[in-house]
N, C-alpha and C. Protein backbone atom coordinates (compact mmCIF):
# COMPACT_ATOMS: atom_id res chain seq x y z
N UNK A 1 -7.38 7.88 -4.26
CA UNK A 1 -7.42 6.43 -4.18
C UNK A 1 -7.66 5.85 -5.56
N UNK A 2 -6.74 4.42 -5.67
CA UNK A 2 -7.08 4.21 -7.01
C UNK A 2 -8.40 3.59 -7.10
N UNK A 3 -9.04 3.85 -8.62
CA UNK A 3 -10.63 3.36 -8.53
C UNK A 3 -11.29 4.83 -8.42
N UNK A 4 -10.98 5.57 -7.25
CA UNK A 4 -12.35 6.56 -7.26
C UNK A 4 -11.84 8.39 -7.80
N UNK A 5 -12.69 8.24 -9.06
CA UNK A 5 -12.13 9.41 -9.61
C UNK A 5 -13.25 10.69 -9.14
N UNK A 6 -12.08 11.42 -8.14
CA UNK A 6 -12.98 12.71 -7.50
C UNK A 6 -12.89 13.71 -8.36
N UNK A 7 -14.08 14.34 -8.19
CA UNK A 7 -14.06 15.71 -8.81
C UNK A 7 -13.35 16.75 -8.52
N UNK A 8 -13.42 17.87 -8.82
CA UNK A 8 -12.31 18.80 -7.87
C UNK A 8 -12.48 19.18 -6.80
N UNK A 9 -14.00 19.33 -5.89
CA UNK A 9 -14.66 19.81 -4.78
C UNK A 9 -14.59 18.24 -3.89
N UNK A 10 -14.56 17.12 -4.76
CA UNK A 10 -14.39 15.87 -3.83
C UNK A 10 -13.07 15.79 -3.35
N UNK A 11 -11.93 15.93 -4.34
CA UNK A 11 -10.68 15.76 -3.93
C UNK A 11 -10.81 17.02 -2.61
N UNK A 12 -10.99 17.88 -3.05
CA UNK A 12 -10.97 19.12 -1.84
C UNK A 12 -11.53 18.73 -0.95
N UNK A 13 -12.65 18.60 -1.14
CA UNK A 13 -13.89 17.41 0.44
C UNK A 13 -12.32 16.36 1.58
N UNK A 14 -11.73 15.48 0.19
CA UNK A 14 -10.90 14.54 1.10
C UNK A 14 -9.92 15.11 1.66
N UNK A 15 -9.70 15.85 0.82
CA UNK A 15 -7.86 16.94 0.92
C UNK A 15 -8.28 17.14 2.76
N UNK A 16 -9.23 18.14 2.26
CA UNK A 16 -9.64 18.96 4.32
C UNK A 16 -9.84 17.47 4.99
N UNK A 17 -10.56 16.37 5.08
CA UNK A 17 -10.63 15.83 6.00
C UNK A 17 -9.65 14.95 6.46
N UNK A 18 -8.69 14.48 5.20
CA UNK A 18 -7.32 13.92 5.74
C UNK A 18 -6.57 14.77 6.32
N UNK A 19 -6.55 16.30 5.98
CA UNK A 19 -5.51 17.18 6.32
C UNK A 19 -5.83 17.28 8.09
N UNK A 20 -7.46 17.13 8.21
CA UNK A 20 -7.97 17.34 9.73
C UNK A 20 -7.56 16.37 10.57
N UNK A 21 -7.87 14.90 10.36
CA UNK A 21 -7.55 13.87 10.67
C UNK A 21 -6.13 13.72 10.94
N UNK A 22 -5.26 13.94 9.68
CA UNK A 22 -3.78 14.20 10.23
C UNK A 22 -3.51 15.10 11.28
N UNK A 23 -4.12 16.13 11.34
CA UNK A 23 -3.60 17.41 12.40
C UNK A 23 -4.13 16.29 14.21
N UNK A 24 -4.94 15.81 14.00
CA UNK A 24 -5.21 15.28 14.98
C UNK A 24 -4.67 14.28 15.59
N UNK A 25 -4.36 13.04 15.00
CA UNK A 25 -4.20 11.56 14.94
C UNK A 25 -2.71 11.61 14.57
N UNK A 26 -2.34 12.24 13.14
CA UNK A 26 -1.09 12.04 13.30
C UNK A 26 0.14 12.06 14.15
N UNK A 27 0.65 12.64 14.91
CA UNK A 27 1.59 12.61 15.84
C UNK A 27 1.62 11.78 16.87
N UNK A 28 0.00 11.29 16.89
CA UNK A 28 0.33 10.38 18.38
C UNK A 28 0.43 8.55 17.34
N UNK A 29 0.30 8.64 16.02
CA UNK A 29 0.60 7.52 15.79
C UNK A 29 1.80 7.24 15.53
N UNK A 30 2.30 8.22 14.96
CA UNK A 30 4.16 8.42 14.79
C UNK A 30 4.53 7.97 16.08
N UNK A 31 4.35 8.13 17.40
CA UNK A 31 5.00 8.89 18.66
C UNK A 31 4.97 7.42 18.97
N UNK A 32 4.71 5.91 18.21
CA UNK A 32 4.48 4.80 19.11
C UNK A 32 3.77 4.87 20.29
N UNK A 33 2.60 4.92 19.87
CA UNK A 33 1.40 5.37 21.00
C UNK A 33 1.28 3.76 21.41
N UNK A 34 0.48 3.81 22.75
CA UNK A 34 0.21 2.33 22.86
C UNK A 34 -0.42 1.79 21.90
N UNK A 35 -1.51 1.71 21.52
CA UNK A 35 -2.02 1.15 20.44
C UNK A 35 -1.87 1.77 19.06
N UNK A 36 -1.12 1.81 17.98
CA UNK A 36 -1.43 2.85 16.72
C UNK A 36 -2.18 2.30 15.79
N UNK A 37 -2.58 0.73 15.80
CA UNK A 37 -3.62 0.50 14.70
C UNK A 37 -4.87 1.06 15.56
N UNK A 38 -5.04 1.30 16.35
CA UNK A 38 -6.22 1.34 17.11
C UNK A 38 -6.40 2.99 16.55
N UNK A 39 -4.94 4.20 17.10
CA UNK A 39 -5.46 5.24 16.12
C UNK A 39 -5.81 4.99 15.00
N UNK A 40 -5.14 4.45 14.15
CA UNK A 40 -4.77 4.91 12.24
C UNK A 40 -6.66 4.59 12.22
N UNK A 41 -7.33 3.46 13.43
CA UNK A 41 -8.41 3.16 12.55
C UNK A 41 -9.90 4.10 12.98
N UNK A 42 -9.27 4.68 14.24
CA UNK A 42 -10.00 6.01 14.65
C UNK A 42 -9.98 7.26 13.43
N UNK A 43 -8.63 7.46 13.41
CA UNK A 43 -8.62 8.65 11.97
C UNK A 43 -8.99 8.12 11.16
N UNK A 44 -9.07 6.91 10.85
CA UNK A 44 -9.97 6.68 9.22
C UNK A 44 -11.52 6.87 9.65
N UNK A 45 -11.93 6.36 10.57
CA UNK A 45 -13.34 6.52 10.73
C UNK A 45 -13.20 8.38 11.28
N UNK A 46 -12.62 9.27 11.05
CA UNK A 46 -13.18 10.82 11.05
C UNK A 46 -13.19 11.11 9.76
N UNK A 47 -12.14 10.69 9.07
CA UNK A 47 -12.13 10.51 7.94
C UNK A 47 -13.44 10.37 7.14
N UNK A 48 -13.91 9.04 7.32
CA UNK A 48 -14.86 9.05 6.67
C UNK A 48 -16.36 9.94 7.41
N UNK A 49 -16.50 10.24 8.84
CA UNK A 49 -17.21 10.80 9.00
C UNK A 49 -17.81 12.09 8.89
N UNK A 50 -16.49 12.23 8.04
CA UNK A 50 -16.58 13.92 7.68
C UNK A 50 -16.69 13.65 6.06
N UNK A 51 -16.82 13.00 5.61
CA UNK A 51 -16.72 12.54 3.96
C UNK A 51 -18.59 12.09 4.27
N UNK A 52 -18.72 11.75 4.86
CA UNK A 52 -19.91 10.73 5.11
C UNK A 52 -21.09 12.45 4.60
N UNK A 53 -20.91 13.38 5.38
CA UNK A 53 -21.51 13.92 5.32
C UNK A 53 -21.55 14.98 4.59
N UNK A 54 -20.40 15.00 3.93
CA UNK A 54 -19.90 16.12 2.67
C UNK A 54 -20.15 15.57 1.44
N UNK A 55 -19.96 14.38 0.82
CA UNK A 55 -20.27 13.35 0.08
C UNK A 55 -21.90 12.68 -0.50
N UNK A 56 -21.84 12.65 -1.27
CA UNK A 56 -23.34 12.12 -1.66
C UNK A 56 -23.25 10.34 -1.22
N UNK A 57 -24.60 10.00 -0.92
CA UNK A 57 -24.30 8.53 -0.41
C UNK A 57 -23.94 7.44 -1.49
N UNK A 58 -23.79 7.90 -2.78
CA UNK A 58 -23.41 6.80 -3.94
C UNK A 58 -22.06 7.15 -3.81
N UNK A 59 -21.49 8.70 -4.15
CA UNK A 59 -19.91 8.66 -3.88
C UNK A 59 -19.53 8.26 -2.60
N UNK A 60 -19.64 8.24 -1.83
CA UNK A 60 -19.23 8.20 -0.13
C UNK A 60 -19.32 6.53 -0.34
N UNK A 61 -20.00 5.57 -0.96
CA UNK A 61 -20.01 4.55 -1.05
C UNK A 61 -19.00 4.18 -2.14
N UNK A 62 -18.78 4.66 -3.19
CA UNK A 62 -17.24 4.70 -4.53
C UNK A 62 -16.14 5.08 -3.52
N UNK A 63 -16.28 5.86 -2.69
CA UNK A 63 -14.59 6.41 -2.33
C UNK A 63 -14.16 4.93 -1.13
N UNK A 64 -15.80 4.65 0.03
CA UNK A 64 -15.29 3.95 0.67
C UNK A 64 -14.97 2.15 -0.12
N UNK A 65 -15.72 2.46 -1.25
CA UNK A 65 -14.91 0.63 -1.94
C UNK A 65 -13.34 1.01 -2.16
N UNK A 66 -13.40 2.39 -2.95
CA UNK A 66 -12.03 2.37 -3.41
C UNK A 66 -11.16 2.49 -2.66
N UNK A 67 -10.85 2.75 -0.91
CA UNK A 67 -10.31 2.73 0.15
C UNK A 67 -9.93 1.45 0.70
N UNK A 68 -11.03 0.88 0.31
CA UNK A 68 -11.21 -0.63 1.17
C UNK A 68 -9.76 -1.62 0.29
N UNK A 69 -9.13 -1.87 1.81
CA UNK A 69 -8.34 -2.89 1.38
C UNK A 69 -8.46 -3.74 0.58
N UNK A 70 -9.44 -4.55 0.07
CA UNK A 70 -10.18 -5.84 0.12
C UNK A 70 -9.90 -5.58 -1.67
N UNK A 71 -10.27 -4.19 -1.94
CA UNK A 71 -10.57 -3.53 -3.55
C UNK A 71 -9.29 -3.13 -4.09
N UNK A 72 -8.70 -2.90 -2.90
CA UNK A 72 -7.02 -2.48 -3.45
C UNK A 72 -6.52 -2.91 -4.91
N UNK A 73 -6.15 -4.38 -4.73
CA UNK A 73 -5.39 -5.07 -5.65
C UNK A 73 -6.59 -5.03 -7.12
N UNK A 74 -7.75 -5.24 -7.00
CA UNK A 74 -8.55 -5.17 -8.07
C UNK A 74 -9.18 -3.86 -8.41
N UNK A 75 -8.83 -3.01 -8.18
CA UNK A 75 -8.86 -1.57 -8.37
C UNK A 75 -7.67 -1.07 -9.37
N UNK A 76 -6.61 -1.77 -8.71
CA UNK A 76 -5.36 -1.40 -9.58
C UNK A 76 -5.02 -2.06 -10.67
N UNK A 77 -5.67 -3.18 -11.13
CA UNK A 77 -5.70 -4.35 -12.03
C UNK A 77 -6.62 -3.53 -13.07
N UNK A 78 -7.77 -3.24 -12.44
CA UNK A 78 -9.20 -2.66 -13.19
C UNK A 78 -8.53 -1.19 -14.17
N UNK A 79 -7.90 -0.50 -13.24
CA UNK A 79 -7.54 0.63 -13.90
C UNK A 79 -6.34 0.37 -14.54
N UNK A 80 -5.18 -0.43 -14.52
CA UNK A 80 -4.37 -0.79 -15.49
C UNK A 80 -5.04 -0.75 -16.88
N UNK A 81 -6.12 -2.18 -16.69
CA UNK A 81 -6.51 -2.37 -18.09
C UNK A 81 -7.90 -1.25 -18.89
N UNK A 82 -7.81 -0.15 -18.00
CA UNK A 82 -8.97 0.94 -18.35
C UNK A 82 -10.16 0.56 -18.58
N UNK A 83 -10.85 -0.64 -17.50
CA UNK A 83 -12.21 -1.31 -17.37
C UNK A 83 -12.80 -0.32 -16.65
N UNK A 84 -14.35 -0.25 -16.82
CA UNK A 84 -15.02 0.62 -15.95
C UNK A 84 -14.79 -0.03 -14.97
N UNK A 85 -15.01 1.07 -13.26
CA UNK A 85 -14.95 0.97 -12.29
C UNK A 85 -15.44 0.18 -11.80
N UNK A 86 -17.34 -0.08 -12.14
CA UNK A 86 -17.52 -1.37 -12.04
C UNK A 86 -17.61 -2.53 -11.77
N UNK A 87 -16.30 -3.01 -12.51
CA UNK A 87 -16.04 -4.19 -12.81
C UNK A 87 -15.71 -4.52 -11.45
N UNK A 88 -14.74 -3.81 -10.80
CA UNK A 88 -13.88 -4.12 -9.38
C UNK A 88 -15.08 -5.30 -8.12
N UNK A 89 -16.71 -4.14 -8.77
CA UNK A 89 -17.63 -4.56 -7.64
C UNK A 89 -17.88 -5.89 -8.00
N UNK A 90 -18.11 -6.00 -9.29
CA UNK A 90 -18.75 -7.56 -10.05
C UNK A 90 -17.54 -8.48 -9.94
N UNK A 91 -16.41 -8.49 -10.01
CA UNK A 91 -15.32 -9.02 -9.42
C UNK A 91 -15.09 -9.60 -8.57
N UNK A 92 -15.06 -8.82 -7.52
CA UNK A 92 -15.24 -8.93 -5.61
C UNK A 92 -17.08 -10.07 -5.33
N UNK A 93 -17.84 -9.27 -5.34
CA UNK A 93 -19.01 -10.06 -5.64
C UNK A 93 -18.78 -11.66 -5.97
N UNK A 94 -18.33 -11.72 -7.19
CA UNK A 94 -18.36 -13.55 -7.40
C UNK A 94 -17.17 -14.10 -7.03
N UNK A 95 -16.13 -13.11 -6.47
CA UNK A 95 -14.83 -13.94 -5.52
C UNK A 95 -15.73 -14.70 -4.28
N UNK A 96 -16.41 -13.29 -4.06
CA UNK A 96 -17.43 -13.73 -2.48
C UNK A 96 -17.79 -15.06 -2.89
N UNK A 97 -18.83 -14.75 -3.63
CA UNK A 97 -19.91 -15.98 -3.77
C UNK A 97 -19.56 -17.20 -3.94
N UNK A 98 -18.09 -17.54 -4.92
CA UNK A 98 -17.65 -18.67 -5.25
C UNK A 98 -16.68 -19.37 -3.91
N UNK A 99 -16.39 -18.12 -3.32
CA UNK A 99 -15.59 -18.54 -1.92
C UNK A 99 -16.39 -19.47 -1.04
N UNK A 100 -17.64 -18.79 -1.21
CA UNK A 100 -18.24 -19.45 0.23
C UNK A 100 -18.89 -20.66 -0.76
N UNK A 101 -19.42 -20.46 -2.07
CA UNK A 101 -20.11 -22.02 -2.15
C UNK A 101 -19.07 -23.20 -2.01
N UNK A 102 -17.63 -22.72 -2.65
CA UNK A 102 -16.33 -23.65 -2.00
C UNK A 102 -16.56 -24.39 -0.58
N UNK A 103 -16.67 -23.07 0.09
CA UNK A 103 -16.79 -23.86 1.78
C UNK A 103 -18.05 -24.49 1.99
N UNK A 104 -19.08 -24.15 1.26
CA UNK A 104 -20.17 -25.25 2.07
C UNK A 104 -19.57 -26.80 1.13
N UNK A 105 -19.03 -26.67 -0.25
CA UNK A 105 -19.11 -28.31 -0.52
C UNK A 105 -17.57 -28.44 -0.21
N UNK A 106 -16.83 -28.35 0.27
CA UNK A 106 -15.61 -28.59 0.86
C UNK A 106 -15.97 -29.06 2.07
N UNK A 107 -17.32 -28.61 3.17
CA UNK A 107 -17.86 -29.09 4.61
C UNK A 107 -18.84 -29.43 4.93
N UNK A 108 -19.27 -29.99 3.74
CA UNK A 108 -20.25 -31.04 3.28
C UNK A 108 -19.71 -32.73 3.35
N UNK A 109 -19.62 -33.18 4.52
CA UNK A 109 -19.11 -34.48 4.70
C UNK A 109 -19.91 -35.63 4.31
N UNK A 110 -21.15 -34.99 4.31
CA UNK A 110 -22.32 -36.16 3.81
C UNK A 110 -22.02 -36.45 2.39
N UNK A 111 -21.42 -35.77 2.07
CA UNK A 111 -21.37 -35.96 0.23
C UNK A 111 -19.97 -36.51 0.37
N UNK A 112 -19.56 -38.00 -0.53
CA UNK A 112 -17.99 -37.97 -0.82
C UNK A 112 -17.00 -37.60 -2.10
N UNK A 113 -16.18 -37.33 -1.03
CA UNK A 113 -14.86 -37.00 -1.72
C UNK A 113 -15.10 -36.49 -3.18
N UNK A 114 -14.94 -37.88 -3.87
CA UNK A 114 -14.70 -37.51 -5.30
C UNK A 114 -16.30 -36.92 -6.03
N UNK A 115 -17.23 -36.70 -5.84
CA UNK A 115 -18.49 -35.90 -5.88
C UNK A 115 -18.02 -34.34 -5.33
N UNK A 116 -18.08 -34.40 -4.19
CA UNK A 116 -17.16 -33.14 -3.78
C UNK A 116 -16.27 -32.43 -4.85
N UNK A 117 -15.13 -33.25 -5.71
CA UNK A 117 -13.99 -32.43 -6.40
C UNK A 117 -15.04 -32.72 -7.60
N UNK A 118 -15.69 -33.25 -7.87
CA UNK A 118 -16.75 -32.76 -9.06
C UNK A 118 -17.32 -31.49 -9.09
N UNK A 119 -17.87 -31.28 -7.77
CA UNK A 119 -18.65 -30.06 -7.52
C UNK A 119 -17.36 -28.81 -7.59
N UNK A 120 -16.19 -29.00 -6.92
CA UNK A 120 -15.55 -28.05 -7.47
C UNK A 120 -14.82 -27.99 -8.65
N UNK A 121 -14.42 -28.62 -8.82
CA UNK A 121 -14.16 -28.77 -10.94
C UNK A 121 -14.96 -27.98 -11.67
N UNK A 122 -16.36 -28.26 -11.24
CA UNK A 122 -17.63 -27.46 -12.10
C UNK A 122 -17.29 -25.98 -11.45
N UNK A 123 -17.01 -25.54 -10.10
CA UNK A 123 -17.67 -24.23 -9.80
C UNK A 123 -15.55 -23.63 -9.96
N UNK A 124 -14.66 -24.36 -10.56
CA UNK A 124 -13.49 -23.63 -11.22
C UNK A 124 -14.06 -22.86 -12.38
N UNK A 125 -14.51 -23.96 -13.19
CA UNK A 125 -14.75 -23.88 -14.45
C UNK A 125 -15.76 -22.50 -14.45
N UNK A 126 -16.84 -22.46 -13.92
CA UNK A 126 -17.71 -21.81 -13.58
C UNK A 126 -16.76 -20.28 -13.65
N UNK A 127 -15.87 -19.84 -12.79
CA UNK A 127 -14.84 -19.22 -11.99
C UNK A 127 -14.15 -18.80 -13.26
N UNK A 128 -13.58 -19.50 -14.18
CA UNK A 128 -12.72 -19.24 -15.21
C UNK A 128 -13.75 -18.17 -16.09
N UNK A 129 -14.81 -19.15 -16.78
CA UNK A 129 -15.80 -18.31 -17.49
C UNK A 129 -16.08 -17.08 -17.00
N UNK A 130 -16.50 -17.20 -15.86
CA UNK A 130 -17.69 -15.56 -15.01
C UNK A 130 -16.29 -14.18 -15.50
N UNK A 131 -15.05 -14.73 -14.55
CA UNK A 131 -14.25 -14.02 -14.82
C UNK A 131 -13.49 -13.34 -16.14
N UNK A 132 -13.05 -14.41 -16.46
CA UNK A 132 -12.53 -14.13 -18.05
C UNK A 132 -13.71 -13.25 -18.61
N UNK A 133 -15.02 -13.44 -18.60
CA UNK A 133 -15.98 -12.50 -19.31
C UNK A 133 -15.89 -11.32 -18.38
N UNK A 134 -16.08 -11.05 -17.65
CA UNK A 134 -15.83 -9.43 -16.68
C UNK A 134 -14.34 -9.24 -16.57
N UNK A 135 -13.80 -9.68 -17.42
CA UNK A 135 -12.03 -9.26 -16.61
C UNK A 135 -11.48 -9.54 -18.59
N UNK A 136 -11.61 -9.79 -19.54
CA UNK A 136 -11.52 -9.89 -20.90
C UNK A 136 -10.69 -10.82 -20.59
N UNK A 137 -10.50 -11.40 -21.48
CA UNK A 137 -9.50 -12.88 -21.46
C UNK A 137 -8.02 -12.32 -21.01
N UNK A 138 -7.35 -11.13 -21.14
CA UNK A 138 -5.89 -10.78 -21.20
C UNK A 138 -6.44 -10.27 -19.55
N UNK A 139 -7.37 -9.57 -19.10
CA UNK A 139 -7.66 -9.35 -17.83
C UNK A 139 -7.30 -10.29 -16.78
N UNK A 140 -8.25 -11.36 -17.52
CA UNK A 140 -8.12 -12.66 -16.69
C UNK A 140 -6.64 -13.12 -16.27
N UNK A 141 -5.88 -13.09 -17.52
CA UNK A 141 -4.45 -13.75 -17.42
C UNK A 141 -3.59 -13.10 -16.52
N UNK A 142 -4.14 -11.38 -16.49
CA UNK A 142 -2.93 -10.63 -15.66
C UNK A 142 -4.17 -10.98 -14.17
N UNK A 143 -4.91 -11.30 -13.73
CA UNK A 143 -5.49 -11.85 -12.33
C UNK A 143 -4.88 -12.75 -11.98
N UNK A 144 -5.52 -13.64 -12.63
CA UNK A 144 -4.89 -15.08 -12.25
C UNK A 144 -2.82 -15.05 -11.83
N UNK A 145 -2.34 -14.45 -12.95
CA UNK A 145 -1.04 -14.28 -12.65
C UNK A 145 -0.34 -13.48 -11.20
N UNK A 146 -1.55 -12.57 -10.76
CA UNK A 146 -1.13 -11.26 -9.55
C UNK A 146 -1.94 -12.36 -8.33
N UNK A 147 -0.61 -13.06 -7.71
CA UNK A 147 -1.03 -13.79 -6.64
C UNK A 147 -2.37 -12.76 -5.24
N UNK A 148 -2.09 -11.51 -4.94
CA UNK A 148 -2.63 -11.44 -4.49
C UNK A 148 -4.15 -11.03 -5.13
N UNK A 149 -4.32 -11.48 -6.26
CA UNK A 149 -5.76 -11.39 -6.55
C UNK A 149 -6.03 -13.01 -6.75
N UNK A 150 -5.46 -13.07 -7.91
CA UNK A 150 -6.01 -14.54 -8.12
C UNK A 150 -5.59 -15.57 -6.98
N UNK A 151 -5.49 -16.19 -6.26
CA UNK A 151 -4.79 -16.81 -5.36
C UNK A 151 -5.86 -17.72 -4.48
N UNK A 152 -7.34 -16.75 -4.45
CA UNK A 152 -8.11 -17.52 -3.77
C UNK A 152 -8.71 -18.53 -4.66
N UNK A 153 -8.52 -18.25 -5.99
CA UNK A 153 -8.55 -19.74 -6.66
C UNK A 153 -8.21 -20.96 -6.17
N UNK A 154 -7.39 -21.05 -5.68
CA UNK A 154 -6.89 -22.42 -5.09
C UNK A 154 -7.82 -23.24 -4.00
N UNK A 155 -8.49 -22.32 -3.81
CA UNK A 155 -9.86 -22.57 -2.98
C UNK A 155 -10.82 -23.66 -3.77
N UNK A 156 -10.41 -23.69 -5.10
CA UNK A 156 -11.37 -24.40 -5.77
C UNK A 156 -10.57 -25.72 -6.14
N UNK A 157 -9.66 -25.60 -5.80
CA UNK A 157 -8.74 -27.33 -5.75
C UNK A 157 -9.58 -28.10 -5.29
N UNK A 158 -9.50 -29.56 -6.03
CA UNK A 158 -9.84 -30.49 -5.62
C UNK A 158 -9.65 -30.95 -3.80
N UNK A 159 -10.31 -31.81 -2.96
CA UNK A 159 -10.17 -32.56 -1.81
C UNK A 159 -8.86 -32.96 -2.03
N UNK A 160 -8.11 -33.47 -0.59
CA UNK A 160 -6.91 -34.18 -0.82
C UNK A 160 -7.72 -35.96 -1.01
N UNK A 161 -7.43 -36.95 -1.21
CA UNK A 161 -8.21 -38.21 -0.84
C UNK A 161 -8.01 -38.17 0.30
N UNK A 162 -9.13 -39.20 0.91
CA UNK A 162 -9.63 -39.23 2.69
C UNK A 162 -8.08 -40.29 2.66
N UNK A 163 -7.63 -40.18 3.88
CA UNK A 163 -6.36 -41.32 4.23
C UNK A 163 -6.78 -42.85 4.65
N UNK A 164 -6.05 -43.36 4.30
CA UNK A 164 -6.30 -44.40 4.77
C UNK A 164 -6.61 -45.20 6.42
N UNK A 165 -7.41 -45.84 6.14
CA UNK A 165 -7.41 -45.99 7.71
C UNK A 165 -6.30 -46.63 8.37
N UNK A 166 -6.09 -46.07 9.50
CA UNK A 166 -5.21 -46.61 10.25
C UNK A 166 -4.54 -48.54 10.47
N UNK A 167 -3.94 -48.81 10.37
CA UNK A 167 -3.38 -50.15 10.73
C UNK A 167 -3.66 -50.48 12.11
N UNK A 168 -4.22 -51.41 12.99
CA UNK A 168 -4.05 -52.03 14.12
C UNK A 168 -2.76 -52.39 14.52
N UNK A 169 -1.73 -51.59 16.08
CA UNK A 169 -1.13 -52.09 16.12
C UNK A 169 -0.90 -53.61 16.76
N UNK A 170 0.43 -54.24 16.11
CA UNK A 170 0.35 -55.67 16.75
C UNK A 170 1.18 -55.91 17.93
């Protein structure tokens, strides 16, 4: 997985438990089983339950970020530009954090509008800095550019203006 660099007894650790997992799971997900996300997500959890316990709990925690969908795209960004591993977590981390302070002043109705796109103006800006410093300025540019990383930026757009009120009809 990109991001988690196994040793040779780890790769071997994963080698056997995907190879097990496949011997098991595989054929009935090929076979259009009734449900196959429902397998693929059974064999990942043997997967990891056999990693869980072969694995030390700091690696078993590196292999399962570097697995995780979520790390995908910033895993592969991270190791393009040969940033420590790291970075991916401190990355993800203030996507989180800036996501959700977005949503509380985006559903914050007590506050208006244009206060609101103040508050997010500041927490872009905020967003540009944090990043560009953990991601190097050329980091930043290839994020922002790879829609599926940078993208939740747009989260930090301004409000649309409230509409106008309605006309009485005559």
């Amino acid at each position: 997985a990109v991001g988690f660099r196994a040793s040779e007894d780890e790769f071997r650790a994963i080698y056997r438990a995907t190879t097990a997992a496949d011997a098991q799971y595989g054929a009935a997900i090929k076979s259009n089983a009734a449900n196959p996300a429902d397998l693929a997500r059974q064999k990942q959890a043997a997967i990891d339950a056999q990693l869980q316990a072969t694995l030390s709990p700091e690696r078993f925690a590196d292999y399962q970020r570097a697995t995780d969908p979520a790390y995908q795209p910033i895993n592969r960004l991270v190791t393009r530009l040969d940033l420590s591993a790291a970075i991916s977590d401190q990355v993800v981390a203030l996507q989180t954090d800036l996501k959700q302070r977005a949503a509380t002043i985006r559903s914050n109705t007590k506050v208006p509008v244009p206060l609101r796109n103040e508050q997010l103006a500041a927490l872009s800006q905020e967003a540009d800095a944090k990043l560009s410093a953990t991601l190097t300025p050329r980091g930043y540019d290839a994020y922002r550019a790879d829609a599926g990383l940078g993208n939740w930026l747009k989260t930090l757009a301004p409000l649309p203006p409230p509409a106008p009120p309605a006309k009485p009809k005559s």
